[in-house]
C-alpha atoms as a PDB file:
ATOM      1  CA  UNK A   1     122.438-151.774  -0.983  1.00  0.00           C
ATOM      2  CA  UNK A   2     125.189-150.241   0.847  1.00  0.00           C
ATOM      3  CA  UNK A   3     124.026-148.753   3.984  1.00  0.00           C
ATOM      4  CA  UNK A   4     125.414-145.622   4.035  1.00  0.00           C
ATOM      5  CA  UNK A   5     123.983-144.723   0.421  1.00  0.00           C
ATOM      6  CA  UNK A   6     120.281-146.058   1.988  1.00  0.00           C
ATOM      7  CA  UNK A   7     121.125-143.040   4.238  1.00  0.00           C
ATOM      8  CA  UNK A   8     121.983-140.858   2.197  1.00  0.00           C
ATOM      9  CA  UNK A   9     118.904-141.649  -0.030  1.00  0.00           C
ATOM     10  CA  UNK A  10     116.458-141.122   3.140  1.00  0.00           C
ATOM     11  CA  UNK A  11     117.673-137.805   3.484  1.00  0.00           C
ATOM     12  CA  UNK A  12     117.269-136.510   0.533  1.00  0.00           C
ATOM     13  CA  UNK A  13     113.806-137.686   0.775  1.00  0.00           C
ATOM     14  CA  UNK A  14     113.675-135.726   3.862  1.00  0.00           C
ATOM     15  CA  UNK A  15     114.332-132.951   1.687  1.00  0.00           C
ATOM     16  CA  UNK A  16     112.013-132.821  -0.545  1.00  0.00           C
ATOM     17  CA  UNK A  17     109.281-133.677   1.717  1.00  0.00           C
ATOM     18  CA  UNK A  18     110.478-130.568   3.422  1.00  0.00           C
ATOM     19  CA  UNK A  19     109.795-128.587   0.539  1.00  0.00           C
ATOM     20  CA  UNK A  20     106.019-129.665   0.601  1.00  0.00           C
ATOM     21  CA  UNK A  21     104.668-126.691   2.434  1.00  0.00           C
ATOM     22  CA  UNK A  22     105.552-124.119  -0.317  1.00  0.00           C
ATOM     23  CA  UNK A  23     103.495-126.448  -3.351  1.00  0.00           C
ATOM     24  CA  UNK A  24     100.735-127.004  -0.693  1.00  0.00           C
ATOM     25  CA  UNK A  25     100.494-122.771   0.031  1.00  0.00           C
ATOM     26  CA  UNK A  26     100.460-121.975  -3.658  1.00  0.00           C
ATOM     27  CA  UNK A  27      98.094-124.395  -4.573  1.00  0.00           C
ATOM     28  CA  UNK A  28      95.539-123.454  -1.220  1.00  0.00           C
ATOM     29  CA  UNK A  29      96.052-119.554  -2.606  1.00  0.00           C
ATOM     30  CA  UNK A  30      95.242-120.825  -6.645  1.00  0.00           C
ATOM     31  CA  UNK A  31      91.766-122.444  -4.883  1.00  0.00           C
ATOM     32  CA  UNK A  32      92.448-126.275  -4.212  1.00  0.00           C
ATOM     33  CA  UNK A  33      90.798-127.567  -1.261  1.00  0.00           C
ATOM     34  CA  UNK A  34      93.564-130.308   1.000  1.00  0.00           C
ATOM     35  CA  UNK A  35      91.265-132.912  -0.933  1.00  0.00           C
ATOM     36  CA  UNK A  36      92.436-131.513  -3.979  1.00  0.00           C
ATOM     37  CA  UNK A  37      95.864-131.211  -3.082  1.00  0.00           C
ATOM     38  CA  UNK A  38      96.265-134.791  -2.124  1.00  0.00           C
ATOM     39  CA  UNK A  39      94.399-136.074  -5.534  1.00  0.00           C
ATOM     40  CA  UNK A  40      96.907-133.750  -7.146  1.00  0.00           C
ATOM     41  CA  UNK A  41      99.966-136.053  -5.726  1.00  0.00           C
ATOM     42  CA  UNK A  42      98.642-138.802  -5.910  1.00  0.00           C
ATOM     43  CA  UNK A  43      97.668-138.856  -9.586  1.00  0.00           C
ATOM     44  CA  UNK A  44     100.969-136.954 -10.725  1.00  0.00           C
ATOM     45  CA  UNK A  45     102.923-139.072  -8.799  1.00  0.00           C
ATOM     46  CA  UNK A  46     101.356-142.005 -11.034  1.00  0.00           C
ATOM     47  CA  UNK A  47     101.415-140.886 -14.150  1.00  0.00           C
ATOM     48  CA  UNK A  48     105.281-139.977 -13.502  1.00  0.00           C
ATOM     49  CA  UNK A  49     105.963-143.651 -12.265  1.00  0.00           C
ATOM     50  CA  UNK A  50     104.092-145.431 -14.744  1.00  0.00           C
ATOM     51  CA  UNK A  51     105.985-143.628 -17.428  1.00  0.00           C
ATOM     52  CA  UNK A  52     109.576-144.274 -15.707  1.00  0.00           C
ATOM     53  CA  UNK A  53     108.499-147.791 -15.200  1.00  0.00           C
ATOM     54  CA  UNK A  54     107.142-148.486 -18.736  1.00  0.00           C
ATOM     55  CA  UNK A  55     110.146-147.394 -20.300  1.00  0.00           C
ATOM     56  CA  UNK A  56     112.860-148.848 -17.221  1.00  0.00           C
ATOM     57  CA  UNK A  57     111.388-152.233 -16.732  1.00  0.00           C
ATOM     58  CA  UNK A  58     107.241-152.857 -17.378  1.00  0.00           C
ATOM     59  CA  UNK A  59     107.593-156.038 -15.676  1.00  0.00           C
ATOM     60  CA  UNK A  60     107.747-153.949 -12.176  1.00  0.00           C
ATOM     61  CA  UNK A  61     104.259-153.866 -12.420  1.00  0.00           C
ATOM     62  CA  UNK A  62     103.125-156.824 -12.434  1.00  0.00           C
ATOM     63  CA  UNK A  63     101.842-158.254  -8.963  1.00  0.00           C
ATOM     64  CA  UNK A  64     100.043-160.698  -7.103  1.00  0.00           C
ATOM     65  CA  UNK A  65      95.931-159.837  -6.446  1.00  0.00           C
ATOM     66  CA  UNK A  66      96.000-160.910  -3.120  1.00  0.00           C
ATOM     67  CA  UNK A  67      98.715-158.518  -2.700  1.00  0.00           C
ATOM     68  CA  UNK A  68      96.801-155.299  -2.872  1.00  0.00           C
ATOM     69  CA  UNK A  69      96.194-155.531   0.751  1.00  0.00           C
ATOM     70  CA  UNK A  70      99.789-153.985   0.567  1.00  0.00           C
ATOM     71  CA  UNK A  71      98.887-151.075  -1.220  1.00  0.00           C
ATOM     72  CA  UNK A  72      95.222-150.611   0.313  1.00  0.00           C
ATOM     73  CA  UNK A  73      97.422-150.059   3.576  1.00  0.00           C
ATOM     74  CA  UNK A  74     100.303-147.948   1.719  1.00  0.00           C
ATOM     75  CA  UNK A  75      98.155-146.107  -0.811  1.00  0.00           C
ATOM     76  CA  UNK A  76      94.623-146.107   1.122  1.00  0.00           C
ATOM     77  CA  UNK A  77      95.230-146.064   4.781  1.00  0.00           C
ATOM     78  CA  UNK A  78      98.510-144.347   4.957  1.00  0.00           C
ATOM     79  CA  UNK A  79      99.106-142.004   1.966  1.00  0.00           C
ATOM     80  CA  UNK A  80      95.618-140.557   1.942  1.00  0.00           C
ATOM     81  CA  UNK A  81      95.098-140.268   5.793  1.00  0.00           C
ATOM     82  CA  UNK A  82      98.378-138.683   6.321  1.00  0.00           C
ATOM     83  CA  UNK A  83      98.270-136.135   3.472  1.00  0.00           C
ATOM     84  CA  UNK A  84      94.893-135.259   4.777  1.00  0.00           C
ATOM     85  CA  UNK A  85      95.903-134.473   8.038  1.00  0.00           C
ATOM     86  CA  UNK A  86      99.410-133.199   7.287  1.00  0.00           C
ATOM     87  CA  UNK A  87      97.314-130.681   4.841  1.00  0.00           C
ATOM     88  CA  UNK A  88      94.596-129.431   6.955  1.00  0.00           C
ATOM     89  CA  UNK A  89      97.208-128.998  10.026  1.00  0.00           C
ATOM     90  CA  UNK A  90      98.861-126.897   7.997  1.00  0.00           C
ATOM     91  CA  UNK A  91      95.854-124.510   7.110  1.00  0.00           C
ATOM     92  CA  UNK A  92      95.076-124.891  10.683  1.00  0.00           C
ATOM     93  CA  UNK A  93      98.321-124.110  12.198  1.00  0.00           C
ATOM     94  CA  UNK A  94     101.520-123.303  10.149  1.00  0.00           C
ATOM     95  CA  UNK A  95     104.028-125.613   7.715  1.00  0.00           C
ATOM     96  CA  UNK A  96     106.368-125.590  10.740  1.00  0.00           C
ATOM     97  CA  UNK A  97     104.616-126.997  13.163  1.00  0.00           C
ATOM     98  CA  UNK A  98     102.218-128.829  11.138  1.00  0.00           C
ATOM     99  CA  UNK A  99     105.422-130.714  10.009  1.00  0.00           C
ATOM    100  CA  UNK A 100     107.332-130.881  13.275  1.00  0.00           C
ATOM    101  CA  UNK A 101     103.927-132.829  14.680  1.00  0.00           C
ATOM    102  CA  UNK A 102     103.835-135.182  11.500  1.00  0.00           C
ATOM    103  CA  UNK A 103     107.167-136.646  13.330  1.00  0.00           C
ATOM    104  CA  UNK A 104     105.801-137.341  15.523  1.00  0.00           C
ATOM    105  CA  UNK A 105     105.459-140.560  13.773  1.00  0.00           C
ATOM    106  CA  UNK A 106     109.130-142.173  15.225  1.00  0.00           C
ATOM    107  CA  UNK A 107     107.339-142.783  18.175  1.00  0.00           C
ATOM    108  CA  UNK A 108     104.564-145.031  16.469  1.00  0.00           C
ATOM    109  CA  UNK A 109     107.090-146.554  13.960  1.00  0.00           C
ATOM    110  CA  UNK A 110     109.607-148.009  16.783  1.00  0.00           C
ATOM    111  CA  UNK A 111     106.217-149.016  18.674  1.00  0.00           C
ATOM    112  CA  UNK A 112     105.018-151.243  15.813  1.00  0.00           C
ATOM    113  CA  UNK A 113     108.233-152.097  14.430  1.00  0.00           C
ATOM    114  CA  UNK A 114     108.834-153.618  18.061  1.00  0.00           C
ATOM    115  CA  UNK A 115     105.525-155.302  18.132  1.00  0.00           C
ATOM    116  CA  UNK A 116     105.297-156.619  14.724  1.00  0.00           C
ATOM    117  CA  UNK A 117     108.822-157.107  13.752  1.00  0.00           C
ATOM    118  CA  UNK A 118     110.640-157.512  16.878  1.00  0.00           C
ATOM    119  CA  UNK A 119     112.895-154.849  15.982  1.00  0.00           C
ATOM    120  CA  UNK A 120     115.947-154.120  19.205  1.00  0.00           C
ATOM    121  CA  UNK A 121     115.216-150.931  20.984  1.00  0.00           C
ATOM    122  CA  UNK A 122     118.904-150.063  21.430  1.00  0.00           C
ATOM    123  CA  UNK A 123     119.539-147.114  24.445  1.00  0.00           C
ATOM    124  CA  UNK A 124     120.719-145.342  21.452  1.00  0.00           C
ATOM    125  CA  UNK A 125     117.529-145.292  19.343  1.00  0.00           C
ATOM    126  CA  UNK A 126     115.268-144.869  22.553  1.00  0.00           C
ATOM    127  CA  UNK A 127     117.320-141.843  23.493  1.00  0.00           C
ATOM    128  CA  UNK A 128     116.850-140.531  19.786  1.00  0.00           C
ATOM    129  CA  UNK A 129     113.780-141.258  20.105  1.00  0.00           C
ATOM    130  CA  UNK A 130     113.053-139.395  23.480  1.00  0.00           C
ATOM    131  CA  UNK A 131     114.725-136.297  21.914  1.00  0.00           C
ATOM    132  CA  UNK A 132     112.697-135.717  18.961  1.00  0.00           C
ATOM    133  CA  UNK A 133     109.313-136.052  21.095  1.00  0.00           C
ATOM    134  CA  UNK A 134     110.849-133.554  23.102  1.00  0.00           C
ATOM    135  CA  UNK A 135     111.839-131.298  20.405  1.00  0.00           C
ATOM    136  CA  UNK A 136     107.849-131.536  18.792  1.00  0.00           C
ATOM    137  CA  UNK A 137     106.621-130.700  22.573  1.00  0.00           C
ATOM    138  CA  UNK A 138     109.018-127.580  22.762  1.00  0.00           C
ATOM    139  CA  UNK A 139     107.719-126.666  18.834  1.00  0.00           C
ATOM    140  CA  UNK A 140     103.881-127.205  19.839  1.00  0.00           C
ATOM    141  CA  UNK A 141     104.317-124.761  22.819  1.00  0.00           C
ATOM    142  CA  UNK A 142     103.777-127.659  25.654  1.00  0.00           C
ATOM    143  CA  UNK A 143     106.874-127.911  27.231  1.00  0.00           C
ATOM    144  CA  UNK A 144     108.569-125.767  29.111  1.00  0.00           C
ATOM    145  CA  UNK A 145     105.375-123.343  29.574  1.00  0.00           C
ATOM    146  CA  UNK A 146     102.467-125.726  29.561  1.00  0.00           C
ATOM    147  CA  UNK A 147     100.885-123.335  27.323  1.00  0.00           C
ATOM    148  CA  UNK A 148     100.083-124.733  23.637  1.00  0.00           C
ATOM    149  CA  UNK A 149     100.748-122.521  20.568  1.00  0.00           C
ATOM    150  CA  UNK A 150      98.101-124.258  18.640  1.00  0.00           C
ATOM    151  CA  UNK A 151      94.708-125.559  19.102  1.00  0.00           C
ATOM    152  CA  UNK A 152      93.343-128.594  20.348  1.00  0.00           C
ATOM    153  CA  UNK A 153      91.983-129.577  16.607  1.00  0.00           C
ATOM    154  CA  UNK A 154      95.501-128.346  15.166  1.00  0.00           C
ATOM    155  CA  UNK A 155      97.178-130.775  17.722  1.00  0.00           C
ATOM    156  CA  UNK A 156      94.949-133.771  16.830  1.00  0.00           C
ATOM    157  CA  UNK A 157      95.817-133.490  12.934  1.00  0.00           C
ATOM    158  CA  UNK A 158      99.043-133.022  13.369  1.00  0.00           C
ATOM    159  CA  UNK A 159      99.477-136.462  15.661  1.00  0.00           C
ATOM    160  CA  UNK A 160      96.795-138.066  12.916  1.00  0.00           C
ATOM    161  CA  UNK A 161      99.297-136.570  10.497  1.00  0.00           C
ATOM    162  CA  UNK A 162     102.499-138.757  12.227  1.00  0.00           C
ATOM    163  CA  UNK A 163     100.440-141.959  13.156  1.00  0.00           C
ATOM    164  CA  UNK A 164      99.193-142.553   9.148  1.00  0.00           C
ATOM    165  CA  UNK A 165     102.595-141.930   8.063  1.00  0.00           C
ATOM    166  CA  UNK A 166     104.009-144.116  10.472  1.00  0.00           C
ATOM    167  CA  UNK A 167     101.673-146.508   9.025  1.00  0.00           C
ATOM    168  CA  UNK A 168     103.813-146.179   5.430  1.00  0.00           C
ATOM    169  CA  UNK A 169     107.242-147.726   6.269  1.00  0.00           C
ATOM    170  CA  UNK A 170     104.977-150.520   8.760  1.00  0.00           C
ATOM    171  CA  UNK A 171     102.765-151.866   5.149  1.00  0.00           C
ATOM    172  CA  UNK A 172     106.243-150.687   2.700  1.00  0.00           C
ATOM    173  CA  UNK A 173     108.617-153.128   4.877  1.00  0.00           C
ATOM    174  CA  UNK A 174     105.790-156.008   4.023  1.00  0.00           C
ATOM    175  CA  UNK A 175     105.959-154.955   0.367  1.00  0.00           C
ATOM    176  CA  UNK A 176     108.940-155.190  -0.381  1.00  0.00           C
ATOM    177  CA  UNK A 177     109.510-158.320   0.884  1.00  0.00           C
ATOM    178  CA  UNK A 178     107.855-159.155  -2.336  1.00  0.00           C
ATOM    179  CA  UNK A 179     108.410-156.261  -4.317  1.00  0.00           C
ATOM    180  CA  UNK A 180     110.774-154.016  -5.925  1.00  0.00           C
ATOM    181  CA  UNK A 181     110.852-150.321  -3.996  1.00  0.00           C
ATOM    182  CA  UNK A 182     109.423-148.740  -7.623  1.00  0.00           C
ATOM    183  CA  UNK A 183     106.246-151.374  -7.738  1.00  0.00           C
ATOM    184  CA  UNK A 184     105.554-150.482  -4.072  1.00  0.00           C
ATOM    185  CA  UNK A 185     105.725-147.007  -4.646  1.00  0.00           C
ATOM    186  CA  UNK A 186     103.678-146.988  -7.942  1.00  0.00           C
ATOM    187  CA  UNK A 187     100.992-149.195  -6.595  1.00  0.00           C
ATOM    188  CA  UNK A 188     100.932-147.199  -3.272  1.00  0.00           C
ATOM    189  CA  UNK A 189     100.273-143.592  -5.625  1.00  0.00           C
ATOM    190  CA  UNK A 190      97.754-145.635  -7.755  1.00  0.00           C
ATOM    191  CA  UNK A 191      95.262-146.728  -4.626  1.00  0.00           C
ATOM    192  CA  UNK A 192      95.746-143.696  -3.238  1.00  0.00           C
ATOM    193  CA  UNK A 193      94.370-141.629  -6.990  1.00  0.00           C
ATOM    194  CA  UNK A 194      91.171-144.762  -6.672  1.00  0.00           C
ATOM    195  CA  UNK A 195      90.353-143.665  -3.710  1.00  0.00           C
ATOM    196  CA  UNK A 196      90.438-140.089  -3.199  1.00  0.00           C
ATOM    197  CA  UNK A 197      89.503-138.759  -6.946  1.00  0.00           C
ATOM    198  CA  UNK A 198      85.785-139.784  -5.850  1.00  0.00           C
ATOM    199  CA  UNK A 199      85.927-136.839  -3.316  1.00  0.00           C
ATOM    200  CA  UNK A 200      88.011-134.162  -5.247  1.00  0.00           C
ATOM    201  CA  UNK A 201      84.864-132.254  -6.592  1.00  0.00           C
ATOM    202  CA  UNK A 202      86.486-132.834 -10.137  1.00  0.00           C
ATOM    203  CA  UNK A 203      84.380-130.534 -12.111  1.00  0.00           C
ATOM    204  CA  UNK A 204      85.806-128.299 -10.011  1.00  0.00           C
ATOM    205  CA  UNK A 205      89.341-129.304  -9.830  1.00  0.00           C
ATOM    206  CA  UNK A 206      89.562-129.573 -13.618  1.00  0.00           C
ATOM    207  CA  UNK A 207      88.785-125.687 -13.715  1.00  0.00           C
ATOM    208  CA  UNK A 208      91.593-124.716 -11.054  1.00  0.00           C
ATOM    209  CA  UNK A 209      94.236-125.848 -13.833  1.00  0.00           C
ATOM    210  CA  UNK A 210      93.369-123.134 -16.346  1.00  0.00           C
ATOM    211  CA  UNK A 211      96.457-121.427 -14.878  1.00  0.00           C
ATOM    212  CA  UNK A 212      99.856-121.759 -15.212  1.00  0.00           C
ATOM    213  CA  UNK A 213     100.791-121.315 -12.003  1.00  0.00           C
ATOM    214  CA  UNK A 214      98.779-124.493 -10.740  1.00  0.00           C
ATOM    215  CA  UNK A 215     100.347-126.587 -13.385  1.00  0.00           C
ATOM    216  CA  UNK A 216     103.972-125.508 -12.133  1.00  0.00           C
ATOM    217  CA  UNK A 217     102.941-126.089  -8.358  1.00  0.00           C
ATOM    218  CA  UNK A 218     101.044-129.320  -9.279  1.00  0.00           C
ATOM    219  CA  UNK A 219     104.483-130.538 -11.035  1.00  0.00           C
ATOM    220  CA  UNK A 220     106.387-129.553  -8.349  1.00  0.00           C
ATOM    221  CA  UNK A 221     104.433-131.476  -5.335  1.00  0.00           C
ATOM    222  CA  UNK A 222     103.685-134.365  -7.789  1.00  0.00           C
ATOM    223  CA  UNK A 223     107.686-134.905  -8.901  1.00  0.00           C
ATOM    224  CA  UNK A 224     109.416-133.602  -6.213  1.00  0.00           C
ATOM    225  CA  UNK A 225     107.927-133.036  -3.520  1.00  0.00           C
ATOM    226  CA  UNK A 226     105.727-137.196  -3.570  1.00  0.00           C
ATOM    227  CA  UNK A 227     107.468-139.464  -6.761  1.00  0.00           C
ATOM    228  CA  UNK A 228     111.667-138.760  -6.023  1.00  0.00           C
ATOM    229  CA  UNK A 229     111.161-138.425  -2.029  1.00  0.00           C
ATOM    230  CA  UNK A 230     109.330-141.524  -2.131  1.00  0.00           C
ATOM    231  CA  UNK A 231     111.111-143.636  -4.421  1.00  0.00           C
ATOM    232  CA  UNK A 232     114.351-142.582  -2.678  1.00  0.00           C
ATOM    233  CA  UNK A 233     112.546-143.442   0.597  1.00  0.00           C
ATOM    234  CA  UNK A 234     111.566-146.420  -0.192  1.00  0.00           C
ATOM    235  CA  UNK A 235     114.784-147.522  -2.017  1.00  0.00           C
ATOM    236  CA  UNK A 236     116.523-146.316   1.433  1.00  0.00           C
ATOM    237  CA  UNK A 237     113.976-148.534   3.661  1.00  0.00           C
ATOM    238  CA  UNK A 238     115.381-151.989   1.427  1.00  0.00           C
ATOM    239  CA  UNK A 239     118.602-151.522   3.468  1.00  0.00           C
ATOM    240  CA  UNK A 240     117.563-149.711   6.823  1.00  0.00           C
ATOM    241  CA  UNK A 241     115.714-150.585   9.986  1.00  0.00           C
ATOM    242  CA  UNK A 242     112.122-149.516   9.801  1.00  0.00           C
ATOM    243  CA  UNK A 243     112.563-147.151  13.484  1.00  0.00           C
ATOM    244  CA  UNK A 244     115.778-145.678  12.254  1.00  0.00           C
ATOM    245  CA  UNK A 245     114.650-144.711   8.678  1.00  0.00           C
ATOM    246  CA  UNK A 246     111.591-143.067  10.600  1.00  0.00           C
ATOM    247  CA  UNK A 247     113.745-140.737  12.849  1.00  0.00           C
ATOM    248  CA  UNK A 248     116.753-140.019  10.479  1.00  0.00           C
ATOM    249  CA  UNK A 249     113.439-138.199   8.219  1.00  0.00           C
ATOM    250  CA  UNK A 250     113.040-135.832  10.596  1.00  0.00           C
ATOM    251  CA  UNK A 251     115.147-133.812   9.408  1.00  0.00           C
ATOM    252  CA  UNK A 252     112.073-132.746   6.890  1.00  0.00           C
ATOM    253  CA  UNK A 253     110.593-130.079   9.717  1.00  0.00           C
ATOM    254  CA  UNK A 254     114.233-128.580   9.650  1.00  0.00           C
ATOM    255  CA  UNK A 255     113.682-127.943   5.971  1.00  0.00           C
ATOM    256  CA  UNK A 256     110.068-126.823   6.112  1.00  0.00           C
ATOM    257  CA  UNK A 257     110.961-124.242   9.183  1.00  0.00           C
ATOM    258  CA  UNK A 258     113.939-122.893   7.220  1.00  0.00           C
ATOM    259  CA  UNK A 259     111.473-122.630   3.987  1.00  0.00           C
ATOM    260  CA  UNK A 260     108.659-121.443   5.744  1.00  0.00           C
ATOM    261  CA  UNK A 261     110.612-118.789   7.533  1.00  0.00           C
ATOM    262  CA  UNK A 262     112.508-117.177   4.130  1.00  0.00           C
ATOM    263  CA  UNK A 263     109.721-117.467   2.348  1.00  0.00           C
ATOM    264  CA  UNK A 264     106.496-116.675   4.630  1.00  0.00           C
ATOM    265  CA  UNK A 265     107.705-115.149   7.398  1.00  0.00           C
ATOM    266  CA  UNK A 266     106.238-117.542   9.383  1.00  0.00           C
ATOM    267  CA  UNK A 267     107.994-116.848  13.183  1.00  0.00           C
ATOM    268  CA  UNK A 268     109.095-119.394  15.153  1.00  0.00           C
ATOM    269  CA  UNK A 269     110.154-118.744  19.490  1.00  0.00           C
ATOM    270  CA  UNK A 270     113.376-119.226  20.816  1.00  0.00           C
ATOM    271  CA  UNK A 271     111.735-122.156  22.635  1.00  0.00           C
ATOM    272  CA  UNK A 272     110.976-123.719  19.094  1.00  0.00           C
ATOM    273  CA  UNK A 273     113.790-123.249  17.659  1.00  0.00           C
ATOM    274  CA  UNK A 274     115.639-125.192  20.631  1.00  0.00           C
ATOM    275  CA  UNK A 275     112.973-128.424  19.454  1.00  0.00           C
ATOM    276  CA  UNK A 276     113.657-128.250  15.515  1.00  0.00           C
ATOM    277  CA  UNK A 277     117.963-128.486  17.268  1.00  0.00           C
ATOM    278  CA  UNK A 278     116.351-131.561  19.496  1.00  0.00           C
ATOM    279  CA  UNK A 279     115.225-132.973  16.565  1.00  0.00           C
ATOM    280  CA  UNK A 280     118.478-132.568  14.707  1.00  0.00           C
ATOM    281  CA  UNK A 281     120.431-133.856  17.314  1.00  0.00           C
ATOM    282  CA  UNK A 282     118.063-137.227  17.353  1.00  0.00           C
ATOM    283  CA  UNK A 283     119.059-137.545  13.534  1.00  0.00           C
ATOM    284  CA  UNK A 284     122.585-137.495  13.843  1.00  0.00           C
ATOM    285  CA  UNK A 285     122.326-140.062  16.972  1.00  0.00           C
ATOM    286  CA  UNK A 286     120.069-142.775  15.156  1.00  0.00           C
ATOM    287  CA  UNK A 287     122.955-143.338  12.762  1.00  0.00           C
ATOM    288  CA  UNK A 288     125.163-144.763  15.503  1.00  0.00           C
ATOM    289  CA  UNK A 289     126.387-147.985  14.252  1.00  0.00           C
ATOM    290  CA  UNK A 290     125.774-150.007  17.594  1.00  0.00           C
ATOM    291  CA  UNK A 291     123.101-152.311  17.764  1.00  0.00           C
ATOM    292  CA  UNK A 292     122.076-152.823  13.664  1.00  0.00           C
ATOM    293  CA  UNK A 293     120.301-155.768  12.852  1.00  0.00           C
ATOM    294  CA  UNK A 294     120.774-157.786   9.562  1.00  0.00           C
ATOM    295  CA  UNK A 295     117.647-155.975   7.663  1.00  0.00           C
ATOM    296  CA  UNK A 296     117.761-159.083   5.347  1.00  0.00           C
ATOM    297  CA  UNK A 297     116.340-160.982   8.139  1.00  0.00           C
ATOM    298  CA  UNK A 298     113.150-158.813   8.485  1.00  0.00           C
ATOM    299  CA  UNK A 299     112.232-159.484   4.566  1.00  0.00           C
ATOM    300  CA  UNK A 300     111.209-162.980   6.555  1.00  0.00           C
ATOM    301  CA  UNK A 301     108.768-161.730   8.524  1.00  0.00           C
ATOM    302  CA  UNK A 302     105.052-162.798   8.031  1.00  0.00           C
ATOM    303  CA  UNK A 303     102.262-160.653   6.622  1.00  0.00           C
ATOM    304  CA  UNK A 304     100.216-158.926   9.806  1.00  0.00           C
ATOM    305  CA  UNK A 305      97.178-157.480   7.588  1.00  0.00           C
END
């Protein structure tokens, strides 16, 4: 894939991951507990893929058995853990800075992506890098004035929030050394349904769709807002570094600030405002040209699960 189009493709990913916090609102104020909310993507997000991929190509599902360690770590560890977090930081704190704290995750992607697949750390992507921690500390209220705007619980999901998605493009690079981007992202949505429909009260949850309005937010965070942001993730990740794709995303926050802002007057400080421009800034940097690697190479790299 041409480079440029990969992205182009993690952007608009970016985007509608952005647009997360106004499906996960609705659906809190229809009822749904952030259990709930994460069974609803996860199952939607299925049942979307499978039909796309039944009539596209069926043969995209098929996969190796001893390959579901993949998923376990894409669908179970990651895509769960993080939505829980991300979803509870939000009741706990706001969709701003719940989201500005989920990127957080840059900082654990370039550390494993260093460790595990000797990814360069190029003065251009440690400066990035630098800037958008920066930008999350001015957001969470602990730089300049030492004095958080959030609680201590609020702070600790929204870091849980970054590290478990971090933990997404580390087990997606394995998989698609094997797979296509649409079997990886299928496979990840279906572990992820397994294992959290257990605790989704169902009874319950079955009863919260008696109105219209959940079906329309359920569609909304199930297409857009989990199945097109993640296949166009995913499709982006085939082509760029696993560190860059991680920072250039941050550009979601931006979204969910703007959003959040228009739409629930959630107020932001000038001092915050200053971090979501950090984290901007950080974007535009990580797409310097200098110091790219051949991504083909890294398809080579041995499984570390």
């Amino acid at each position: 894939m041409n480079q440029k189009l990969a992205y182009v493709f993690i952007i608009i990913a970016a985007v509608f991951w952005g647009i997360i916090g106004i499906f996960v609102t609705k659906l809190y104020e229809l009822g749904f507990t952030p259990t709930q909310v994460v069974t609803i993507r996860a199952v939607s997000a299925s049942l979307f893929l499978l039909i796309y991929i039944v009539i596209k190509n069926r043969n995209l599902l098929k996969i190796n058995m001893t390959d579901s360690k993949y998923f376990v770590g894409t669908g179970i560890i990651s895509f769960v853990f993080f939505n829980w977090c991300l979803f509870h930081a939000i009741q706990e704190t706001s969709i701003s800075i719940a989201t500005i704290l989920l990127y957080t995750a840059p900082a654990f992607v370039t550390l494993f992506s260093r460790l595990l697949f000797k990814e360069s750390l190029t003065v251009m992507k440690v400066l990035a890098l630098v800037l958008t921690l920066l930008g999350c500390s001015f957001v969470v209220g602990i730089f300049p004035t030492n004095q958080s705007a959030i609680t201590l619980y609020g702070m600790i999901l929204g870091l849980g929030s970054g590290f478990f998605y971090a933990l997404y493009t580390i087990f997606g690079k394995q998989a698609l050394a094997k797979y296509d981007s649409l079997t990886v992202t299928v496979y990840t949505f279906i572990f992820a349904a397994i294992a959290v429909i257990p605790f989704s009260d169902v009874s319950n949850f079955i009863l919260l769709f008696s109105s219209k309005e959940a079906w329309m937010y359920g569609i909304g965070i199930g297409l857009l807002s989990t199945t097109l942001s993640f296949i166009f993730y995913t499709k982006g990740l085939t082509a760029v570094e696993s560190s860059r794709a991680s920072i250039m995303a941050t550009i979601e926050p931006v979204v969910a600030s703007i959003l959040s802002f228009l739409l629930f007057n959630e107020m932001l400080t000038w001092v915050q405002y200053v971090g979501i421009f950090l984290v901007i800034v950080a974007v535009i940097m990580v797409q310097d040209v200098k110091g790219r690697r051949n991504v083909k190479s890294e398809k080579g790299i041995n499984s570390v699960i």
